[in-house]
PDB file of N, CA and C in Angstrom:
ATOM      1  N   UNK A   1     204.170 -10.188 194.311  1.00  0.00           N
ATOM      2  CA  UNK A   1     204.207  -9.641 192.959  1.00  0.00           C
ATOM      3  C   UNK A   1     204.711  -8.202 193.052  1.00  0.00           C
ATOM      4  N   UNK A   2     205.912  -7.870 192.183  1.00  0.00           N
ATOM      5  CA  UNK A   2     206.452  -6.892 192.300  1.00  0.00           C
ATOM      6  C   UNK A   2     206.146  -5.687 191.323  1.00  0.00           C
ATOM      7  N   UNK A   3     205.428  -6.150 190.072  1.00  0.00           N
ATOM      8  CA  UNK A   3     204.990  -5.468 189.414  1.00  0.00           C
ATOM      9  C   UNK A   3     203.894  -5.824 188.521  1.00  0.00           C
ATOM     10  N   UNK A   4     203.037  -5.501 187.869  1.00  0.00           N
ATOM     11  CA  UNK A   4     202.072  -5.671 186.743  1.00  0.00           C
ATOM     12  C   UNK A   4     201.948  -4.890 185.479  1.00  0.00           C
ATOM     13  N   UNK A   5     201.513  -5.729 184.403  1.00  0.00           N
ATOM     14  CA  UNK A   5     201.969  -5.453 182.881  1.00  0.00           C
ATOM     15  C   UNK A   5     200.354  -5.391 182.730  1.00  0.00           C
ATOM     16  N   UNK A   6     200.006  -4.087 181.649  1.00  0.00           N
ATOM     17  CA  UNK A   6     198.766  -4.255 181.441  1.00  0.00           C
ATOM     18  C   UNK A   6     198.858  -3.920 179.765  1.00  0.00           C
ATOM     19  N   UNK A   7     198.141  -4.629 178.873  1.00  0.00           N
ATOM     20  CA  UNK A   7     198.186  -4.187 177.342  1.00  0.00           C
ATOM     21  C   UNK A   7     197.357  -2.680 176.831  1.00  0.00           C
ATOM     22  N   UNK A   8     197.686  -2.196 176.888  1.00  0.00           N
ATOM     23  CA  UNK A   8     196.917  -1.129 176.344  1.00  0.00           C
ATOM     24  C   UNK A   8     196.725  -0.655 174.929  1.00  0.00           C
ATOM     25  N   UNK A   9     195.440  -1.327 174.250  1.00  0.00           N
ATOM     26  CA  UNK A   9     194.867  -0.985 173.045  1.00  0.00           C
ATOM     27  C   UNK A   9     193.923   0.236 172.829  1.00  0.00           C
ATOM     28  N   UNK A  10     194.044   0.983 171.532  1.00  0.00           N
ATOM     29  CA  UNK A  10     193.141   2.103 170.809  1.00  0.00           C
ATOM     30  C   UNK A  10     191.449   1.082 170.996  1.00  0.00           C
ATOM     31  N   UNK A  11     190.625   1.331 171.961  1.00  0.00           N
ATOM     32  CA  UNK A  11     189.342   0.772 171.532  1.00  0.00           C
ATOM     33  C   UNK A  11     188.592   1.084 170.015  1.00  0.00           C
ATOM     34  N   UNK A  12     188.166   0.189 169.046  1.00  0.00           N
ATOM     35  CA  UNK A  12     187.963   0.778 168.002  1.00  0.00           C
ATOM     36  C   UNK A  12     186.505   1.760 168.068  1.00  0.00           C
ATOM     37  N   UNK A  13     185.784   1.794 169.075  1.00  0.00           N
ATOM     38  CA  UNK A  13     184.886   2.662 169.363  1.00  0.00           C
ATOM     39  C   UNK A  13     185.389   3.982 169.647  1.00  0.00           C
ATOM     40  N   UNK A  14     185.805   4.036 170.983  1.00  0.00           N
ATOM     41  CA  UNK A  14     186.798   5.493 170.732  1.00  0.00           C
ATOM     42  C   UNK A  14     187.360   5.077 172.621  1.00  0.00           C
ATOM     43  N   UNK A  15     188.532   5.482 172.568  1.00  0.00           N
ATOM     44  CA  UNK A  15     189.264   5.433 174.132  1.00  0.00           C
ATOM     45  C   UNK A  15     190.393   4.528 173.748  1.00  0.00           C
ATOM     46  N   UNK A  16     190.311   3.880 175.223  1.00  0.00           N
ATOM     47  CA  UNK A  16     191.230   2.675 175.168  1.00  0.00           C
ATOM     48  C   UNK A  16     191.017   1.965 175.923  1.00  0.00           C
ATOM     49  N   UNK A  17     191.563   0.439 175.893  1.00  0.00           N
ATOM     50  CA  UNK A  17     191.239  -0.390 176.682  1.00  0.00           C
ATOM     51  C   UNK A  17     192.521  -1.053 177.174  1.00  0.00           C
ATOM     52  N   UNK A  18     192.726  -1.303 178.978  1.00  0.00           N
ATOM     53  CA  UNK A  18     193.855  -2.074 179.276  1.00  0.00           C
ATOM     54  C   UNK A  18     193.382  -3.480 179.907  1.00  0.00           C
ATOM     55  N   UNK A  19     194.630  -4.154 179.897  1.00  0.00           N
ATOM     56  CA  UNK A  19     194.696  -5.594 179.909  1.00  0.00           C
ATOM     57  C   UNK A  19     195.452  -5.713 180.877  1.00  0.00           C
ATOM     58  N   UNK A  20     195.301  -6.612 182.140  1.00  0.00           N
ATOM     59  CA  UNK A  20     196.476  -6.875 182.506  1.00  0.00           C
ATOM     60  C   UNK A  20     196.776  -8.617 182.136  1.00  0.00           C
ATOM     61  N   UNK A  21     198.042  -8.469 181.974  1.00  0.00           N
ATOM     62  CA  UNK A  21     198.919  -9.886 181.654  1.00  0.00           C
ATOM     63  C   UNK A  21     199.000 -10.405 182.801  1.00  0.00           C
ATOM     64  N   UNK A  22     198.079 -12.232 182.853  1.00  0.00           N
ATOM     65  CA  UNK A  22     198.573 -12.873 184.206  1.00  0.00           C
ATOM     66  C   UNK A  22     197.375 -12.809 185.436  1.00  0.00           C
ATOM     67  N   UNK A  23     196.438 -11.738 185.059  1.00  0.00           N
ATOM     68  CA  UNK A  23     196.121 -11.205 186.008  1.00  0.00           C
ATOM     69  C   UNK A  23     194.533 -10.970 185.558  1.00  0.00           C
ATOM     70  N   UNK A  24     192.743 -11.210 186.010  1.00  0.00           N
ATOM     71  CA  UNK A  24     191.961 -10.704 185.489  1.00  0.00           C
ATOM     72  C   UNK A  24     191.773  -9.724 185.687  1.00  0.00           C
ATOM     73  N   UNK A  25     192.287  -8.876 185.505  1.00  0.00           N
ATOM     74  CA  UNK A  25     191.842  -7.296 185.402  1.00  0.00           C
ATOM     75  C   UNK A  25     191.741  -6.749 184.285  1.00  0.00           C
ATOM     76  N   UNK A  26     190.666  -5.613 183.845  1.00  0.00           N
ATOM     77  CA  UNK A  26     190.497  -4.561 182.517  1.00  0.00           C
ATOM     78  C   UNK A  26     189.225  -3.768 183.173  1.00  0.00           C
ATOM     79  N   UNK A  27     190.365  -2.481 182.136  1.00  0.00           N
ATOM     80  CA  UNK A  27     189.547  -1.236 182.467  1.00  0.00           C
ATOM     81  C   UNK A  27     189.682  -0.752 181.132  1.00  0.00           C
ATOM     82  N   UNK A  28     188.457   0.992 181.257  1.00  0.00           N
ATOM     83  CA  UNK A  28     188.661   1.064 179.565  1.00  0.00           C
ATOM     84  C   UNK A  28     188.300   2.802 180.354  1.00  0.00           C
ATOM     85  N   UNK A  29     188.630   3.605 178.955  1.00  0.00           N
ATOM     86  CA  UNK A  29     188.805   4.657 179.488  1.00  0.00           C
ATOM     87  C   UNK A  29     188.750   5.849 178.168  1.00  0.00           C
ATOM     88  N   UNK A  30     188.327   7.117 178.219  1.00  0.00           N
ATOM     89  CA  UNK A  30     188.310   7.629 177.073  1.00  0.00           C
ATOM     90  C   UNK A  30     189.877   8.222 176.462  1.00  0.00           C
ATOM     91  N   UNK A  31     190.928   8.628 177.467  1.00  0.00           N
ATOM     92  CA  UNK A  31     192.177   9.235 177.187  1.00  0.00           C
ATOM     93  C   UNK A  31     192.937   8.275 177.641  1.00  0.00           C
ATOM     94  N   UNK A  32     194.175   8.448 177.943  1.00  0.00           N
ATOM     95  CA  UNK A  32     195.469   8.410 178.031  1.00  0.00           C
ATOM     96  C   UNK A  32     195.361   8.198 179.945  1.00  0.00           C
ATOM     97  N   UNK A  33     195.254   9.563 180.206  1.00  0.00           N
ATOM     98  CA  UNK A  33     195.700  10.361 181.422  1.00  0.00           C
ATOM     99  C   UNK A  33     194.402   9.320 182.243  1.00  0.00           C
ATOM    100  N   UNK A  34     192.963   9.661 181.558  1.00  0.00           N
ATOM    101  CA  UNK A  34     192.350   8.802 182.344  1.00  0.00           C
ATOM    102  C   UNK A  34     192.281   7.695 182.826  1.00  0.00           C
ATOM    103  N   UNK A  35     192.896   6.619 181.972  1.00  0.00           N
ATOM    104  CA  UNK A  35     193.032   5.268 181.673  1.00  0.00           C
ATOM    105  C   UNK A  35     194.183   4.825 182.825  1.00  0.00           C
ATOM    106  N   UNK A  36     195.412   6.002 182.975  1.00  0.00           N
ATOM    107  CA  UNK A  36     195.602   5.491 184.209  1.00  0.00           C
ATOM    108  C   UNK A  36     195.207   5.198 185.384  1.00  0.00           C
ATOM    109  N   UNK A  37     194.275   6.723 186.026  1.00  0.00           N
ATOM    110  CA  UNK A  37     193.626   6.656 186.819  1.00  0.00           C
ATOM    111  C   UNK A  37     192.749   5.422 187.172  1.00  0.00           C
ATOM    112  N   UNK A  38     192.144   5.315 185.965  1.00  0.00           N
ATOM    113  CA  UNK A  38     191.214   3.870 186.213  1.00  0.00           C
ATOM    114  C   UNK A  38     191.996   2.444 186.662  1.00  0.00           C
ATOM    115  N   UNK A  39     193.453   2.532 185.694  1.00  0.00           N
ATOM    116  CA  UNK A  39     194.142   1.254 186.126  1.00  0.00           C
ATOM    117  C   UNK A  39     194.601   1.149 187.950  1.00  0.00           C
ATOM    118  N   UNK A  40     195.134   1.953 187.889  1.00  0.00           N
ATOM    119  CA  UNK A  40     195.720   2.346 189.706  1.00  0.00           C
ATOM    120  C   UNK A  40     193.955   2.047 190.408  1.00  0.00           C
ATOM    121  N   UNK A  41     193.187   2.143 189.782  1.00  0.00           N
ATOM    122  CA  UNK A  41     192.029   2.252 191.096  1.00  0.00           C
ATOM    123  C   UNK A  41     191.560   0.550 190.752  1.00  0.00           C
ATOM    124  N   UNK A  42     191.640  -0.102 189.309  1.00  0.00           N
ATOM    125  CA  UNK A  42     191.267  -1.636 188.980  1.00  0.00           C
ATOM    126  C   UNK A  42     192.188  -2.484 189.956  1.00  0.00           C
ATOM    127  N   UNK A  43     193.536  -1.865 190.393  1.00  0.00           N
ATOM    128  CA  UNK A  43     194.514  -2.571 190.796  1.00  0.00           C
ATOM    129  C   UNK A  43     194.136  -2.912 191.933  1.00  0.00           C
ATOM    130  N   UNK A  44     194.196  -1.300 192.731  1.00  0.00           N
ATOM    131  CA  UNK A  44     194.021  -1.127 194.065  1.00  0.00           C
ATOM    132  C   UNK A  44     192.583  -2.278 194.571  1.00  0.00           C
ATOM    133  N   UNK A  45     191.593  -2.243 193.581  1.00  0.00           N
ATOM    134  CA  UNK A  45     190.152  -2.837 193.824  1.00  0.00           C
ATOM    135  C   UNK A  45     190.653  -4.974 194.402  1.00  0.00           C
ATOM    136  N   UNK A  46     191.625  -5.160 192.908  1.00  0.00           N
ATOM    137  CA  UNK A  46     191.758  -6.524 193.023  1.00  0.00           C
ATOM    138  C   UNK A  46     192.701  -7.013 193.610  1.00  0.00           C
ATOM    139  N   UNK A  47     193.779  -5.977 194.199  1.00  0.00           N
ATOM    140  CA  UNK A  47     194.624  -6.299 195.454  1.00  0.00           C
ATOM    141  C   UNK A  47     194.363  -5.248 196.661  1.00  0.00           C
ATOM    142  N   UNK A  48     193.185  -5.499 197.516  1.00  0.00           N
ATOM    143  CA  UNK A  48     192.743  -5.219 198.282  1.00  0.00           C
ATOM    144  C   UNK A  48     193.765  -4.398 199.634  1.00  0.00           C
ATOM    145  N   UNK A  49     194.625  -6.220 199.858  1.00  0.00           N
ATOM    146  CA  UNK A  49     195.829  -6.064 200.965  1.00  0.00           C
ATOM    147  C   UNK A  49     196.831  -5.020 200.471  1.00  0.00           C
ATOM    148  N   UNK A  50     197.388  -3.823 200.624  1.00  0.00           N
ATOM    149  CA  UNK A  50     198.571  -3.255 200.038  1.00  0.00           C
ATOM    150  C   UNK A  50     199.687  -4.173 200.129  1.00  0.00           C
ATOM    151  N   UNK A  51     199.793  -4.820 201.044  1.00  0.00           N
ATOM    152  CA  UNK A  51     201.683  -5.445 200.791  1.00  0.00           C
ATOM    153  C   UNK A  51     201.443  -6.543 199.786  1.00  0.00           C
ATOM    154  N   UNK A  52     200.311  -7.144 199.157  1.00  0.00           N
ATOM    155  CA  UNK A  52     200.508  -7.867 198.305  1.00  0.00           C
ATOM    156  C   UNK A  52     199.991  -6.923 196.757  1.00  0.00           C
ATOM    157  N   UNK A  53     199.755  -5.815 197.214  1.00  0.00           N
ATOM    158  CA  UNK A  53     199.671  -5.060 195.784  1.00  0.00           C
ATOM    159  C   UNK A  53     200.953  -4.633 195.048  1.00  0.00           C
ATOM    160  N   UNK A  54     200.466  -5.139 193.661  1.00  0.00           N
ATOM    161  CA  UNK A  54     202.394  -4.503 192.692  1.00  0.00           C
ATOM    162  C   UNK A  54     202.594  -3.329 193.014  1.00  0.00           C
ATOM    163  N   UNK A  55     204.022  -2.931 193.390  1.00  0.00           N
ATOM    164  CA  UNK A  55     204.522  -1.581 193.464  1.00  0.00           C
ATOM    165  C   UNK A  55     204.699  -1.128 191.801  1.00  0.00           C
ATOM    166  N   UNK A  56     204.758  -1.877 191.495  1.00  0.00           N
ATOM    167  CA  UNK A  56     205.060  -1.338 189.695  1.00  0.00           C
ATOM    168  C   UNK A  56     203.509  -1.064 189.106  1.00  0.00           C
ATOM    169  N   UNK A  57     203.159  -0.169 188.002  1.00  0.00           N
ATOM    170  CA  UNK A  57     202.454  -0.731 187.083  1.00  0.00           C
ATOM    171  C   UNK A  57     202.730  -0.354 185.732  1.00  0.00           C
ATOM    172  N   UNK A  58     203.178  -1.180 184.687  1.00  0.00           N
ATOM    173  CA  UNK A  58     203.653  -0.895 183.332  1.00  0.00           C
ATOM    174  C   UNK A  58     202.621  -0.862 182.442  1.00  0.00           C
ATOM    175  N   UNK A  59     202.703  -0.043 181.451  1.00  0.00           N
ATOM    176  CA  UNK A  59     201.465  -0.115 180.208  1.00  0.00           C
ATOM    177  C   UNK A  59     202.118   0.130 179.352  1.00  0.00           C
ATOM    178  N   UNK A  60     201.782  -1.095 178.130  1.00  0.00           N
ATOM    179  CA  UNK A  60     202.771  -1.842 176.950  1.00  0.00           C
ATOM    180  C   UNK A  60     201.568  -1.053 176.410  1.00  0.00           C
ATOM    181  N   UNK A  61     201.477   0.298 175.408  1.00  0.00           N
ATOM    182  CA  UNK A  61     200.642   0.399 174.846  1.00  0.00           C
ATOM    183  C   UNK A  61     201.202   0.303 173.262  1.00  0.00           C
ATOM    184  N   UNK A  62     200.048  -0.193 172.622  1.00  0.00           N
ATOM    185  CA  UNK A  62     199.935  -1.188 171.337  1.00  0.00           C
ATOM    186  C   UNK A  62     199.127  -0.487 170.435  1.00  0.00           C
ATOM    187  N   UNK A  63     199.899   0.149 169.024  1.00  0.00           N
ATOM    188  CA  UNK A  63     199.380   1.265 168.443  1.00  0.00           C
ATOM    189  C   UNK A  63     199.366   0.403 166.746  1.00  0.00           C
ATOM    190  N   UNK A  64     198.219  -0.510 166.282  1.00  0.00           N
ATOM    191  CA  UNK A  64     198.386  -1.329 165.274  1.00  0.00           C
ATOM    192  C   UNK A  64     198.288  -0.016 164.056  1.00  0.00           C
ATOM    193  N   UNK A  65     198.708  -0.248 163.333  1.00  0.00           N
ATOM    194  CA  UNK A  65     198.780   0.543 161.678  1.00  0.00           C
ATOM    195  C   UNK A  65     198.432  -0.362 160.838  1.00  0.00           C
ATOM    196  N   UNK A  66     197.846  -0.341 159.701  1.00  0.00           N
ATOM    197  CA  UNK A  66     197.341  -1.061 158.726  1.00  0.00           C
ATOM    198  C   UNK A  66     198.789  -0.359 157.272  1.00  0.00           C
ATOM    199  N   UNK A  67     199.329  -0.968 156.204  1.00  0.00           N
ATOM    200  CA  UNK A  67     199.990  -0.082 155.724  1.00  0.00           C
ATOM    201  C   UNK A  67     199.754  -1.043 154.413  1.00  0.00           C
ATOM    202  N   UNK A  68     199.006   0.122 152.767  1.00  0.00           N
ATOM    203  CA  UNK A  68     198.309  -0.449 152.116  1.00  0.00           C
ATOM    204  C   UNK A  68     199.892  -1.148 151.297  1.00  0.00           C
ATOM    205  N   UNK A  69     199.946  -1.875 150.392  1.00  0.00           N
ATOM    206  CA  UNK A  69     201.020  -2.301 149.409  1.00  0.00           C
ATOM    207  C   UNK A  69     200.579  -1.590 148.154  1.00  0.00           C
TER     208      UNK A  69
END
């Protein structure tokens, strides 16, 4: 696996929460900056071996709006 996709949603409590696609992993986090940190360390946790850990990691973050009519 060459890379991993994780969803990253606004938690409606407060932070955010990522997803990875394909893959059971999630982490949740209060910022931005932190939320990476946490992902790189969820990764590192569930691909133990480095040569089978993704060299990539992408975050599709997902910013819903409500917009009244």
């Amino acid at each position: 696996m060459n890379e991993i996709i994780f969803l990253v949603e606004h938690d409606v409590e407060e932070g955010y929460v990522a997803q990875a696609l394909g893959v059971s992993i999630i982490t949740q986090a209060d910022n931005l900056d932190m939320l990476k940190l946490e992902v790189r360390d969820a990764v590192s946790c569930h691909f133990p071996n480095e040569e089978l850990r993704p060299k990539i990691i992408r975050l599709h973050i997902v910013k819903e709006e409500v917009i009244a009519s």
